[in-house]
C-alpha atoms as a PDB file:
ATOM      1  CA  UNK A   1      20.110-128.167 -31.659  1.00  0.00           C
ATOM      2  CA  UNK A   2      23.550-127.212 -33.487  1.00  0.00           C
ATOM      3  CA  UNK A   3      25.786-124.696 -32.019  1.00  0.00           C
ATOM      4  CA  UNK A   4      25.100-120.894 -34.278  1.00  0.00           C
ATOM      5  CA  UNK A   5      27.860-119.757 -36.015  1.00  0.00           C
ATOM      6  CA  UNK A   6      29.816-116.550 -34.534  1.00  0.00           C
ATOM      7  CA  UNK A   7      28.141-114.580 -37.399  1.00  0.00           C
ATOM      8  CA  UNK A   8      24.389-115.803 -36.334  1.00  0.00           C
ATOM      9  CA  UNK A   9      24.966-114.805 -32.611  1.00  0.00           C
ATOM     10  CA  UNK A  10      26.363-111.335 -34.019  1.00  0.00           C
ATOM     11  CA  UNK A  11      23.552-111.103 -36.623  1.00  0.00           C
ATOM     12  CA  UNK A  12      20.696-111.900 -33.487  1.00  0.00           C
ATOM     13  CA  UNK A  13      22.706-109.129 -31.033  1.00  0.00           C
ATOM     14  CA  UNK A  14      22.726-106.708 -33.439  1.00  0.00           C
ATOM     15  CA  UNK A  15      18.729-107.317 -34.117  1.00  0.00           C
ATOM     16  CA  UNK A  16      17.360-107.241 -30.950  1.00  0.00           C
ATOM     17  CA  UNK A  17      19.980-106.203 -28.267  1.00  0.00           C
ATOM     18  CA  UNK A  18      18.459-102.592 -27.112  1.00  0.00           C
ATOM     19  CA  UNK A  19      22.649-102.022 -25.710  1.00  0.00           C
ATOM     20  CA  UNK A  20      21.325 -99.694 -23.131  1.00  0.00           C
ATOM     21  CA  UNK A  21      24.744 -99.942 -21.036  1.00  0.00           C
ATOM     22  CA  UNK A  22      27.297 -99.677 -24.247  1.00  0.00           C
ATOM     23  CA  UNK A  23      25.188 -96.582 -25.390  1.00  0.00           C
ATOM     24  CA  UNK A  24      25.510 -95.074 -21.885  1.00  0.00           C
ATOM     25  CA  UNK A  25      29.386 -95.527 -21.815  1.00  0.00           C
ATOM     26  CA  UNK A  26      29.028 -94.146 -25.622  1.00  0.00           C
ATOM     27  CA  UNK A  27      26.950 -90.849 -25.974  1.00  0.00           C
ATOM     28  CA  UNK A  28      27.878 -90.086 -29.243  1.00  0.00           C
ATOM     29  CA  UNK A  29      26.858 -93.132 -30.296  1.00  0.00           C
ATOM     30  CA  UNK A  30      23.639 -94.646 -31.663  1.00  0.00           C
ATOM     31  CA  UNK A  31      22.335 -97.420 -31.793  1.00  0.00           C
ATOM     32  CA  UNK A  32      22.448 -97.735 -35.021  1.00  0.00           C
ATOM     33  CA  UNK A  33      25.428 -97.210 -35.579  1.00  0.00           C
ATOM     34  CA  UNK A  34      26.028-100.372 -33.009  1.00  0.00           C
ATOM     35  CA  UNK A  35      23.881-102.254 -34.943  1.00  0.00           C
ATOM     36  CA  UNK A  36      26.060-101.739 -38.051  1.00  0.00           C
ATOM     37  CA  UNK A  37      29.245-102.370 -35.881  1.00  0.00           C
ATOM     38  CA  UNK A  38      27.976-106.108 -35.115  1.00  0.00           C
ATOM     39  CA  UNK A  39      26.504-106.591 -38.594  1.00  0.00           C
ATOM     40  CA  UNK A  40      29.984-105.827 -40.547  1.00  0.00           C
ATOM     41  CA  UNK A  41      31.745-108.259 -38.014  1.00  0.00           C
ATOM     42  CA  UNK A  42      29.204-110.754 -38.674  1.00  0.00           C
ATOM     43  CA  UNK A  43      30.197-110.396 -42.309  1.00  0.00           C
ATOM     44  CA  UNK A  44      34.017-110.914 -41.298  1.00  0.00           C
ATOM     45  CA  UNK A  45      33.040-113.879 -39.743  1.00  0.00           C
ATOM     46  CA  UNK A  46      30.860-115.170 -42.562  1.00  0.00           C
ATOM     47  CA  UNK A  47      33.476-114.952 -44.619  1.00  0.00           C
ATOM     48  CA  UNK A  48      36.186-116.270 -42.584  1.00  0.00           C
ATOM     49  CA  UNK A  49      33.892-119.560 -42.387  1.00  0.00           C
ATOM     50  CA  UNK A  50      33.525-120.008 -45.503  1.00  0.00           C
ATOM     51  CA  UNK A  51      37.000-119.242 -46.666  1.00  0.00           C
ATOM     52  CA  UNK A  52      37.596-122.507 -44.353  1.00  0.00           C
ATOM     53  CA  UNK A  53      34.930-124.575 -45.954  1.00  0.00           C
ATOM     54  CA  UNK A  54      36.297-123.981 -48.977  1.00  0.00           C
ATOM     55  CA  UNK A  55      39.597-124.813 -48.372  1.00  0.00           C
ATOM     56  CA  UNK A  56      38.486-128.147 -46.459  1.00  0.00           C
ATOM     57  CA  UNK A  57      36.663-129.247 -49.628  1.00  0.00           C
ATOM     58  CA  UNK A  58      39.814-128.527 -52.298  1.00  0.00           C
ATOM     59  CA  UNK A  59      41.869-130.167 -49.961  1.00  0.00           C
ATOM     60  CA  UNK A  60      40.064-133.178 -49.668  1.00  0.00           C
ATOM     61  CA  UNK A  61      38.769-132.949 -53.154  1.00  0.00           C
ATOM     62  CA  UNK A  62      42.270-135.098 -54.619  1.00  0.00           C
ATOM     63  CA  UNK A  63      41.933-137.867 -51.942  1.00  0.00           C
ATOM     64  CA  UNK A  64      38.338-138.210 -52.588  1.00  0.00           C
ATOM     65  CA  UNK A  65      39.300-138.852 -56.532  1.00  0.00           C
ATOM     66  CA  UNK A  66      41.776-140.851 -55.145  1.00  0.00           C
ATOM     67  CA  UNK A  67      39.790-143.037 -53.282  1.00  0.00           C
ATOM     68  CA  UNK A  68      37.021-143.622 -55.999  1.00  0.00           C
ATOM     69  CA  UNK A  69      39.459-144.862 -58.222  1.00  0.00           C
ATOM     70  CA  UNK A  70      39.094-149.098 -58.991  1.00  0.00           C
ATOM     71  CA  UNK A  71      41.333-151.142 -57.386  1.00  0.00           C
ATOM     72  CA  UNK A  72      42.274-152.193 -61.176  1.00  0.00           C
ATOM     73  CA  UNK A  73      43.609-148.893 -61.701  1.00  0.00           C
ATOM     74  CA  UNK A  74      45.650-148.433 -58.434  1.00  0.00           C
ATOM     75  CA  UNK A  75      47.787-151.968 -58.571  1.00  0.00           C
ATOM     76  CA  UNK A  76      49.938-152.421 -55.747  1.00  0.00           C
ATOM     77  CA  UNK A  77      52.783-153.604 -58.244  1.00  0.00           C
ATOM     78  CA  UNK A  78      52.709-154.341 -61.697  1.00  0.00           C
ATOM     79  CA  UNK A  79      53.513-158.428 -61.708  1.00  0.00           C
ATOM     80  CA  UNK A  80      54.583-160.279 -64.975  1.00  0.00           C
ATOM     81  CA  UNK A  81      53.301-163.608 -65.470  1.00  0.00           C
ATOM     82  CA  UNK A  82      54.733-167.112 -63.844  1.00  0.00           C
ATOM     83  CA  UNK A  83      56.745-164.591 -61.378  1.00  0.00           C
ATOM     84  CA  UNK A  84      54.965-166.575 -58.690  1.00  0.00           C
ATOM     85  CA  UNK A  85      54.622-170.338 -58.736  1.00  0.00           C
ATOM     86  CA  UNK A  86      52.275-170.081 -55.056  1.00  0.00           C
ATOM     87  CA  UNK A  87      49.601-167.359 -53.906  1.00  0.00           C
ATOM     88  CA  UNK A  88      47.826-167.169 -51.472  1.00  0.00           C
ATOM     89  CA  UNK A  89      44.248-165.809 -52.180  1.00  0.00           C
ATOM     90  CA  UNK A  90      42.037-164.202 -49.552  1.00  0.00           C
ATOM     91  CA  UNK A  91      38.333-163.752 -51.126  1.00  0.00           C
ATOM     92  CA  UNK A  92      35.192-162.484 -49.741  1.00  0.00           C
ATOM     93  CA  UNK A  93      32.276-161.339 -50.517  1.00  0.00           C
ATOM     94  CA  UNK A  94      29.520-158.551 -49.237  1.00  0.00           C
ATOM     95  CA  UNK A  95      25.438-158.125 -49.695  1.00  0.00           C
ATOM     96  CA  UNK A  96      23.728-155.230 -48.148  1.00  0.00           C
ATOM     97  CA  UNK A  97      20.228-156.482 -47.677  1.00  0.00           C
ATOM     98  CA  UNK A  98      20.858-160.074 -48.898  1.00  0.00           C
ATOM     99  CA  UNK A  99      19.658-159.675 -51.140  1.00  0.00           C
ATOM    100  CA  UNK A 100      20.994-156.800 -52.195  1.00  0.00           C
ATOM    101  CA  UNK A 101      23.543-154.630 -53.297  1.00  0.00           C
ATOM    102  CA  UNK A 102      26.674-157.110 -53.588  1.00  0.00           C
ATOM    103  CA  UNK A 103      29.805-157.126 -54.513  1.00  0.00           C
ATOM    104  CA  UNK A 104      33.006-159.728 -54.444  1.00  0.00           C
ATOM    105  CA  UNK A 105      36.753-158.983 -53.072  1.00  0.00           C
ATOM    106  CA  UNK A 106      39.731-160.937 -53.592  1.00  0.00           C
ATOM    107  CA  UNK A 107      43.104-159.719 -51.843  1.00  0.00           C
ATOM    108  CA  UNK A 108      46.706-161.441 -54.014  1.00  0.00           C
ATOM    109  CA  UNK A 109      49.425-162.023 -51.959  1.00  0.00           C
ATOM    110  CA  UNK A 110      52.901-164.464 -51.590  1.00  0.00           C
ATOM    111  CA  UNK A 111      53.093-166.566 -48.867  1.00  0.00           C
ATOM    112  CA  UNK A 112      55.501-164.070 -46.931  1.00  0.00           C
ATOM    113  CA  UNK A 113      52.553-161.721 -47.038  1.00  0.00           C
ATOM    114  CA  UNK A 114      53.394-159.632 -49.481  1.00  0.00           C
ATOM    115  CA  UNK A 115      50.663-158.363 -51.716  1.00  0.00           C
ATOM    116  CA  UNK A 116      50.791-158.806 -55.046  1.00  0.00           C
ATOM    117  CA  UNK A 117      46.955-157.231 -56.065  1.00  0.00           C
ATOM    118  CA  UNK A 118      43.345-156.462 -55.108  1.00  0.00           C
ATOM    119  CA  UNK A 119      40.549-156.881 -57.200  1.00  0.00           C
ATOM    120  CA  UNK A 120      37.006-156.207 -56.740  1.00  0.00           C
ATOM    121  CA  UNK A 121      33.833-156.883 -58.727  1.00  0.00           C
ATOM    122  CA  UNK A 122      30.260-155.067 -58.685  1.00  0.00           C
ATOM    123  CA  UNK A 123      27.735-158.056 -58.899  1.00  0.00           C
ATOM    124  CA  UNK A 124      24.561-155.867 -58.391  1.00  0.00           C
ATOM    125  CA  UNK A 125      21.784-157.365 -56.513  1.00  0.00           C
ATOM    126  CA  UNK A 126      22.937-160.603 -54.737  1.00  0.00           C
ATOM    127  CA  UNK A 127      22.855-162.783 -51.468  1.00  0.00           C
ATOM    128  CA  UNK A 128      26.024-163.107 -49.602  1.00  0.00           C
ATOM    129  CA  UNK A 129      26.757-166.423 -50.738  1.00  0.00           C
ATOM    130  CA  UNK A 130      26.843-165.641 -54.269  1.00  0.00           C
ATOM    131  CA  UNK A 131      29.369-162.772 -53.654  1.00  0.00           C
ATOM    132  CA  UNK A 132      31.107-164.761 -51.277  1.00  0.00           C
ATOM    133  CA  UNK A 133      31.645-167.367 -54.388  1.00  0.00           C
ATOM    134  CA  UNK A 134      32.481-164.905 -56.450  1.00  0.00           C
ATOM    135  CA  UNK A 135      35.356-163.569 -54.667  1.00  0.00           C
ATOM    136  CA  UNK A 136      37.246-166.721 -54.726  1.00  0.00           C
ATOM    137  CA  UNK A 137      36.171-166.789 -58.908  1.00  0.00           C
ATOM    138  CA  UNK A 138      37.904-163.456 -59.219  1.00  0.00           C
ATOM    139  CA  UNK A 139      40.686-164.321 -56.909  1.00  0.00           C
ATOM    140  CA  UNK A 140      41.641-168.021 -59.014  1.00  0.00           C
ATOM    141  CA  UNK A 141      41.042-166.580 -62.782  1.00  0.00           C
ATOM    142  CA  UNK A 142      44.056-163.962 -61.558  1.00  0.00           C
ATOM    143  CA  UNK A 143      46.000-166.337 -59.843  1.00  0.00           C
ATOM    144  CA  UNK A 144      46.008-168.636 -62.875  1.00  0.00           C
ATOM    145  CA  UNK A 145      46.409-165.820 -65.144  1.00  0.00           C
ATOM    146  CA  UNK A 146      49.808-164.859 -63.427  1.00  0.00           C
ATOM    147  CA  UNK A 147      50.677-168.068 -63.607  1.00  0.00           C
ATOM    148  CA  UNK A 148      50.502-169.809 -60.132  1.00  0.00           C
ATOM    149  CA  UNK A 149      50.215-173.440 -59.854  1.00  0.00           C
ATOM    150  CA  UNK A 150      50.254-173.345 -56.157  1.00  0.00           C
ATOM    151  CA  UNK A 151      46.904-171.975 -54.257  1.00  0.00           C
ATOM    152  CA  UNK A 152      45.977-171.136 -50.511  1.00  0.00           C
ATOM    153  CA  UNK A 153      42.687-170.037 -50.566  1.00  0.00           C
ATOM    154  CA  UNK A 154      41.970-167.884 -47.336  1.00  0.00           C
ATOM    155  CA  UNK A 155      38.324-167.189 -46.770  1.00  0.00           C
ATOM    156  CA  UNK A 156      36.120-166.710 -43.620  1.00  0.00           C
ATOM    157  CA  UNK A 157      32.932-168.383 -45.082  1.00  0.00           C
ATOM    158  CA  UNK A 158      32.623-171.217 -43.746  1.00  0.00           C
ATOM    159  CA  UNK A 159      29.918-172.632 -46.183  1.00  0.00           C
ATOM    160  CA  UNK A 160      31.831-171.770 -48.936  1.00  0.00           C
ATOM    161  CA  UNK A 161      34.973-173.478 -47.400  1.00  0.00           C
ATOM    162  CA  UNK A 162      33.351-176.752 -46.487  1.00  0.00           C
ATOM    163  CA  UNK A 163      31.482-177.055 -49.798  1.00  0.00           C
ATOM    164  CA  UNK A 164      34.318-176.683 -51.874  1.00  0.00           C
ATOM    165  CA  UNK A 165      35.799-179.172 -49.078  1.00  0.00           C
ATOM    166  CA  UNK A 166      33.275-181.940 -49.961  1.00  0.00           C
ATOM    167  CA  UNK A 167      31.902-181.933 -46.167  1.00  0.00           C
ATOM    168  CA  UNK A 168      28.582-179.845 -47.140  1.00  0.00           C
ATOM    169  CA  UNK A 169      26.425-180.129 -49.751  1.00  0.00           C
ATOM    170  CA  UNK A 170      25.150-177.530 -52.347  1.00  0.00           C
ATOM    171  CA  UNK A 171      21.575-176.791 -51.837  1.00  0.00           C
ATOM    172  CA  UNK A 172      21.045-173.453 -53.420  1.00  0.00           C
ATOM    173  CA  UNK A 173      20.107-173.594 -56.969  1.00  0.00           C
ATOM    174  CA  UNK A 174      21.895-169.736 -57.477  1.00  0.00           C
ATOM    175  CA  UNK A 175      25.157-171.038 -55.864  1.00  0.00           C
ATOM    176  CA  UNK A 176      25.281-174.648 -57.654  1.00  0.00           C
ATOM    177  CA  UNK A 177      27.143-172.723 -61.003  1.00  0.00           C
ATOM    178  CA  UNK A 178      29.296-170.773 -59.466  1.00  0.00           C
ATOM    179  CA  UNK A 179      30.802-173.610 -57.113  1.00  0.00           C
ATOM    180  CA  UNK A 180      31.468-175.661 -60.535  1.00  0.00           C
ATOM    181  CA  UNK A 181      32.911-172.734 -61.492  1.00  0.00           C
ATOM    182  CA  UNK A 182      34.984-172.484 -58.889  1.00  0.00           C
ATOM    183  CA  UNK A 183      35.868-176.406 -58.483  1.00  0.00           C
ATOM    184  CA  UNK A 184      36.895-176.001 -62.347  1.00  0.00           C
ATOM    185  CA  UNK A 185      39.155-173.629 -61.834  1.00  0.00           C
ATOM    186  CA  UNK A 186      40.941-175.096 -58.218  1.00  0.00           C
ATOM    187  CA  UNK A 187      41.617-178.326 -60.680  1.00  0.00           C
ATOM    188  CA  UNK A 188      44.095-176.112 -63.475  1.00  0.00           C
ATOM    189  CA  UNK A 189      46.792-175.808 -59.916  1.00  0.00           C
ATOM    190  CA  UNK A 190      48.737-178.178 -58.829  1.00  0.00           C
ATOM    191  CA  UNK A 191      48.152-178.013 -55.251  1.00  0.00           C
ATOM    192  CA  UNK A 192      45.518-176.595 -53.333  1.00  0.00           C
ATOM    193  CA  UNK A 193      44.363-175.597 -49.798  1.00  0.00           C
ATOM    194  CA  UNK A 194      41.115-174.252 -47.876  1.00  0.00           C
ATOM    195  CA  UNK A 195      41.803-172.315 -44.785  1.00  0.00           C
ATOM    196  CA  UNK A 196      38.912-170.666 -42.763  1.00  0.00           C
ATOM    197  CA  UNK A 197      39.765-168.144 -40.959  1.00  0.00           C
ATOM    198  CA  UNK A 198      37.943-165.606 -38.691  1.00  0.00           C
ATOM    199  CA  UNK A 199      36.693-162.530 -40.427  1.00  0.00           C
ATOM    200  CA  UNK A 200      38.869-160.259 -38.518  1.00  0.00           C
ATOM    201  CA  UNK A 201      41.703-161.890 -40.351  1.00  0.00           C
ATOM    202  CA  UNK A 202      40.490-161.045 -43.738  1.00  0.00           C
ATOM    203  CA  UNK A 203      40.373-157.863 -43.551  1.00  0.00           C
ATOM    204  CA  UNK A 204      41.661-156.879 -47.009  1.00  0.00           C
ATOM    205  CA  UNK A 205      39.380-159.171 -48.401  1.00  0.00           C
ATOM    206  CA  UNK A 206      36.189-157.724 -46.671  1.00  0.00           C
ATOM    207  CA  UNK A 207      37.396-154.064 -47.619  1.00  0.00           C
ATOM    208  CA  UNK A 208      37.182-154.862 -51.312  1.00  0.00           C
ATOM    209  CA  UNK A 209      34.166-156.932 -51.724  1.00  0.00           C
ATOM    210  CA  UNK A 210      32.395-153.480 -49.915  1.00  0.00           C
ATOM    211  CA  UNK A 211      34.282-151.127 -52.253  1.00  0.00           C
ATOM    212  CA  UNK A 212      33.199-153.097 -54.900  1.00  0.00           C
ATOM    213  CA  UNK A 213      29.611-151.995 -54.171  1.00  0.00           C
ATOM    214  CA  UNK A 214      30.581-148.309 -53.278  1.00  0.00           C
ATOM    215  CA  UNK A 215      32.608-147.846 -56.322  1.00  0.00           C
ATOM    216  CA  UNK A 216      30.243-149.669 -58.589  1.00  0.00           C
ATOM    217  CA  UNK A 217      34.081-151.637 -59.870  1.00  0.00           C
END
């Protein structure tokens, strides 16, 4: 059971308390007039709460719009092409259900760790893989469209990974595009490498592959 407001217990007192002792202490009182006492301070109260609700809600109504806005239009920095011959690219990908609701993340950065975007793609409903391939997709159509001809590609599925390795095969008829796809567009750089990496170390990644879904990006 929640814990009443200060205006409910007031509201309850002054309903069926009989205040034998306060009346007592008070002759000229009545109870009535009691009654009123603890209803008009119930009304203070009332009021105070929701003076405080309201001011909770416009105060978090900005970060809220904030928040819901696409990755694409909150870029960490605006970066002209070629101003990075290598990127590292940390991808992911996220399926509530699998299937189900899915969406792909990709996270932009330099090899000092600087980020350079984040991008994140609604795929509706999907397995895991799929959104897992589609993260790296996203991730190499930007690198290559800003001009890198150097990729790290950071990801911490390890299908994914070992397919695009050569070490296992694709089986799934949904994922056999989208990793030609994705071997199409690792051949237009230069040099490439496939890291694996734990999921706790892709962090950035994850994050945008699930507001992908929230945000419907």
């Amino acid at each position: 059971m929640s814990k009443p407001s200060p205006a409910e217990v007031l509201r309850f007192i002054a309903q069926h308390e009989p205040f034998e002792r306060t009346l007592e202490a008070f002759p000229a009182l009545a109870r009535g007039d009691l009654a009123s006492l603890m209803e008009n301070a119930a009304r203070v109260y009332a009021a105070r709460e929701q003076a405080a609700l309201e001011k909770a809600r416009a105060e978090a109504a900005p970060a809220a719009e904030t928040a819901a806005k696409p990755a694409a239009e909150r870029p960490v920095r605006k970066v002209p092409a070629g101003a990075h011959r290598k990127l590292r690219i940390y991808s992911d990908g996220a399926a509530r259900g699998n299937p189900g609701p899915a969406g792909a993340g990709a996270v932009l950065a330099t090899p000092d760790g600087e980020i350079v975007e984040r991008l994140g793609k609604y795929l509706g409903r999907n397995t895991n893989n799929y959104a897992e391939y589609m993260g790296l997709i996203i991730g190499l159509e930007r690198a290559h469209e800003l001009g890198a001809r150097e990729v790290e590609v950071v990801a911490d599925s390890q299908l994914l990974i070992r397919q695009l390795g050569g070490s296992y095969k694709v089986k799934a008829e949904n994922l056999k595009p989208l990793y030609q796809e994705a071997r199409a567009l690792l051949e237009r750089f230069d040099d490439v490498r496939l890291v694996h990496v734990p999921r706790e170390q892709n962090k950035d990644a994850d994050e945008m592959s699930n507001r992908a879904i929230d945000e419907r990006m």
